[in-house]
C-alpha atoms as a PDB file:
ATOM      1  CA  UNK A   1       0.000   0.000   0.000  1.00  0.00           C
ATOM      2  CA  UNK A   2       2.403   2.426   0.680  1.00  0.00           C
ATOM      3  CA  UNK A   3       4.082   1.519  -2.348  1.00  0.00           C
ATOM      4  CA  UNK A   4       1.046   3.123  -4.373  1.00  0.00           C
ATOM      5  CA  UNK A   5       0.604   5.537  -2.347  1.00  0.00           C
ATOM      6  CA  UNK A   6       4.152   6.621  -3.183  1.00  0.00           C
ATOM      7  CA  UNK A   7       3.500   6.012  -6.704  1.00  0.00           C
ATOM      8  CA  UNK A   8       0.233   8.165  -6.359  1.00  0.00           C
ATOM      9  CA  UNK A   9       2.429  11.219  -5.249  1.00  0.00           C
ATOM     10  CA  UNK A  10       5.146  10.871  -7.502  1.00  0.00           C
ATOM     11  CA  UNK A  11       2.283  10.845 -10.448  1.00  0.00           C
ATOM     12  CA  UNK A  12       0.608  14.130  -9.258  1.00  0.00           C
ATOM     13  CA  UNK A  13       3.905  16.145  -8.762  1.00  0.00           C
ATOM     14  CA  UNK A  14       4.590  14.800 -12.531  1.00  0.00           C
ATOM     15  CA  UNK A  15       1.602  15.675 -13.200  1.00  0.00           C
ATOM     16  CA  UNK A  16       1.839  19.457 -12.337  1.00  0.00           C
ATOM     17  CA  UNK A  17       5.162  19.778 -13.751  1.00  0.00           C
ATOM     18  CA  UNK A  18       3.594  19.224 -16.785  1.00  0.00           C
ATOM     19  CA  UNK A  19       1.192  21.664 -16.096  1.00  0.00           C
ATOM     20  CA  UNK A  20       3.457  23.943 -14.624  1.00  0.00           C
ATOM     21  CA  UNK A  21       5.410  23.951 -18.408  1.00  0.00           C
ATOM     22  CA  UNK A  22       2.859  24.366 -20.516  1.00  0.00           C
ATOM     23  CA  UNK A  23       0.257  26.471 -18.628  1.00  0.00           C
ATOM     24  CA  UNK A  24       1.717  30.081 -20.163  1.00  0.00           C
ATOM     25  CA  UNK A  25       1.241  31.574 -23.423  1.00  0.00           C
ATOM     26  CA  UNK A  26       5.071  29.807 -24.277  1.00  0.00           C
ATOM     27  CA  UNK A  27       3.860  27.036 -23.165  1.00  0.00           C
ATOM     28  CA  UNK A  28       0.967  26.894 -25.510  1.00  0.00           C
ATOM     29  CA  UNK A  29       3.363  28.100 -28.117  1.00  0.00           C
ATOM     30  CA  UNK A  30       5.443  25.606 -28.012  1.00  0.00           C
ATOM     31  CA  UNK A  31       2.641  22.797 -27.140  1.00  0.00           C
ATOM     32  CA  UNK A  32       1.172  24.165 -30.723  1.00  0.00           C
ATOM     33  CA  UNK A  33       4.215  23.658 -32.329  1.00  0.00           C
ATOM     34  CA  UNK A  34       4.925  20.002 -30.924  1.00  0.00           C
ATOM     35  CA  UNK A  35       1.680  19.297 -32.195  1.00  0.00           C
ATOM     36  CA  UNK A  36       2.038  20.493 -35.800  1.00  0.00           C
ATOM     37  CA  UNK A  37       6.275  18.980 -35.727  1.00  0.00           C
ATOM     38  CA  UNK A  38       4.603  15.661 -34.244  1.00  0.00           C
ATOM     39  CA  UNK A  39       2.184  14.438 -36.823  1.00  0.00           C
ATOM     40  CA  UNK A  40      -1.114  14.774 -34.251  1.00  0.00           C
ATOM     41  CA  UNK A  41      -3.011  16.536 -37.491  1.00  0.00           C
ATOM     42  CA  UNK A  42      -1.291  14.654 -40.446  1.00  0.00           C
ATOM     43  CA  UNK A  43      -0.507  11.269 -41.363  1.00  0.00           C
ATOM     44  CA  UNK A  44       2.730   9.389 -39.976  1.00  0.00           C
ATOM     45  CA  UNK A  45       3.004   7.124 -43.208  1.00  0.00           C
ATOM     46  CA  UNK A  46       6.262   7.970 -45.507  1.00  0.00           C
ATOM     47  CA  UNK A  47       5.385   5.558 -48.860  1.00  0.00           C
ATOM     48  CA  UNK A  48       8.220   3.530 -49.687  1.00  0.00           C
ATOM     49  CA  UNK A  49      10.013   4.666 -46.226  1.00  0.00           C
ATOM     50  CA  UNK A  50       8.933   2.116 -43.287  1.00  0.00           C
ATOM     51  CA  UNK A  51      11.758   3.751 -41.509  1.00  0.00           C
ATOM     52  CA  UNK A  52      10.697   6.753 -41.792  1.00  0.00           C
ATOM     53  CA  UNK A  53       7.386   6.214 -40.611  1.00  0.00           C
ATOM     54  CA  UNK A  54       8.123   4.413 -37.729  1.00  0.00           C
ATOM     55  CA  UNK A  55      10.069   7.774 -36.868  1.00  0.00           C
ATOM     56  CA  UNK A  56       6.968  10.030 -37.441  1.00  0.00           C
ATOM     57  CA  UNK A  57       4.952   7.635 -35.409  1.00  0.00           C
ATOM     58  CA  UNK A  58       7.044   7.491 -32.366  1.00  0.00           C
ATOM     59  CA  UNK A  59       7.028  11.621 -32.613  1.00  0.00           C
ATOM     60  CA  UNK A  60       3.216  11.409 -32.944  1.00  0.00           C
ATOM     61  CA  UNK A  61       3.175   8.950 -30.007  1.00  0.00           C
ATOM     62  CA  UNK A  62       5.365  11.684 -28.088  1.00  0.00           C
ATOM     63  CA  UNK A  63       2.723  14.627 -27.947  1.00  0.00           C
ATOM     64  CA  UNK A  64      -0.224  12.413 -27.855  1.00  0.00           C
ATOM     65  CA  UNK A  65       1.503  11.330 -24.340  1.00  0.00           C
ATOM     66  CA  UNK A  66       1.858  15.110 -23.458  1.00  0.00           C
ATOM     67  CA  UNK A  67      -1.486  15.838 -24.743  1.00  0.00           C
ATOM     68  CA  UNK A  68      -3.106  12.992 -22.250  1.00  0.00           C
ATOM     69  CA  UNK A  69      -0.764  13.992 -19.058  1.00  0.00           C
ATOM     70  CA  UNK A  70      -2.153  17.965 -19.598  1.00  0.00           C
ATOM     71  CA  UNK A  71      -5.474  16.326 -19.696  1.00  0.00           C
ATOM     72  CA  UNK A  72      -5.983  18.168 -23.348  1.00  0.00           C
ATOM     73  CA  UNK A  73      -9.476  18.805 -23.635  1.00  0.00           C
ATOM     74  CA  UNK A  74     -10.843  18.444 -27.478  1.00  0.00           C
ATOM     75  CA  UNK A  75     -12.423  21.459 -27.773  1.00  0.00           C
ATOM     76  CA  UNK A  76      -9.167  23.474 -26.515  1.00  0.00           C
ATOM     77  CA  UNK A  77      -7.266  21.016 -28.607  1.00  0.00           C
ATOM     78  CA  UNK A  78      -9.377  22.375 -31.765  1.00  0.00           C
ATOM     79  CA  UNK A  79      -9.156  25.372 -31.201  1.00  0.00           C
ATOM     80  CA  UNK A  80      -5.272  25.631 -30.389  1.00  0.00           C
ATOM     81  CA  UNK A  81      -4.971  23.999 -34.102  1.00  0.00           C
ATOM     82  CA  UNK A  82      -7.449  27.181 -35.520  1.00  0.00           C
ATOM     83  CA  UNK A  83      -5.122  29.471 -33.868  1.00  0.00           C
ATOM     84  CA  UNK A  84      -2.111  27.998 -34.955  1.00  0.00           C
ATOM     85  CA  UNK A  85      -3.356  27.771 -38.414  1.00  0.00           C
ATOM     86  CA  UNK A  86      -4.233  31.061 -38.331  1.00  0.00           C
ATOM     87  CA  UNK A  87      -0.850  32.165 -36.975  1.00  0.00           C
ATOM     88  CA  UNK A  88       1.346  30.457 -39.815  1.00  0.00           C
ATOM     89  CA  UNK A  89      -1.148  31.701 -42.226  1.00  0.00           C
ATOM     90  CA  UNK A  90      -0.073  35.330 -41.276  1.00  0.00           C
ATOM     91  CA  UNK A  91       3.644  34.731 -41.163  1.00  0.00           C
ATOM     92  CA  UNK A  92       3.397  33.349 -44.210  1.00  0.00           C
ATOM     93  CA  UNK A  93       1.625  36.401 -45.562  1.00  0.00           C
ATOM     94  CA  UNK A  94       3.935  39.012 -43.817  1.00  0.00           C
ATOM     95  CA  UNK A  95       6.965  36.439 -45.733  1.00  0.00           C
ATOM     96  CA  UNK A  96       5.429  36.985 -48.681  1.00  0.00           C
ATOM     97  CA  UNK A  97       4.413  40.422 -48.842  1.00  0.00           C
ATOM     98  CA  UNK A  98       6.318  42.657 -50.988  1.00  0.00           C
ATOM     99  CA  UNK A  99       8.557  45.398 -48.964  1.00  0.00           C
END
């Protein structure tokens, strides 16, 4: 018993180091661009590569871990994708703006 219990505690302080990394606005950044580097929104599948997709995977497998210690809710997860769409669609635009 107090085996788990030890366990337990170990869990929850991981648990709010997690929290304690990503809850800020770098944080989220950085959470948004682990998402979009770790193949959460796109396929992990290289054709012709098996390598290569094993690689993907095991980065998508990465952030889906972080994603379930933060307790990512869907909606937030959503709309963290809309807003980082969004953001890359205006750097993009300010790239390619004439000067």
């Amino acid at each position: 018993m107090k085996n788990l219990v030890n366990r337990a505690r170990r869990t929850l302080g991981l648990l709010k180091c997690y929290r304690g990394v990503f809850d800020s606005n770098d944080g989220e950044r950085v959470l948004n661009d682990l998402m979009r580097q770790g193949f959460v929104l796109r396929p992990t599948h290289v054709p012709g590569d098996e390598a290569a997709s094993h690689k993907n995977e095991g980065k998508r497998e990465m952030i889906l871990y972080i994603m379930y210690m933060l307790n990512v809710d869907p909606e937030k997860f959503l709309k963290q994708v809309r807003q980082q769409r969004q953001e890359d669609n205006e750097n993009e635009n300010y790239f390619n703006e004439p000067m």
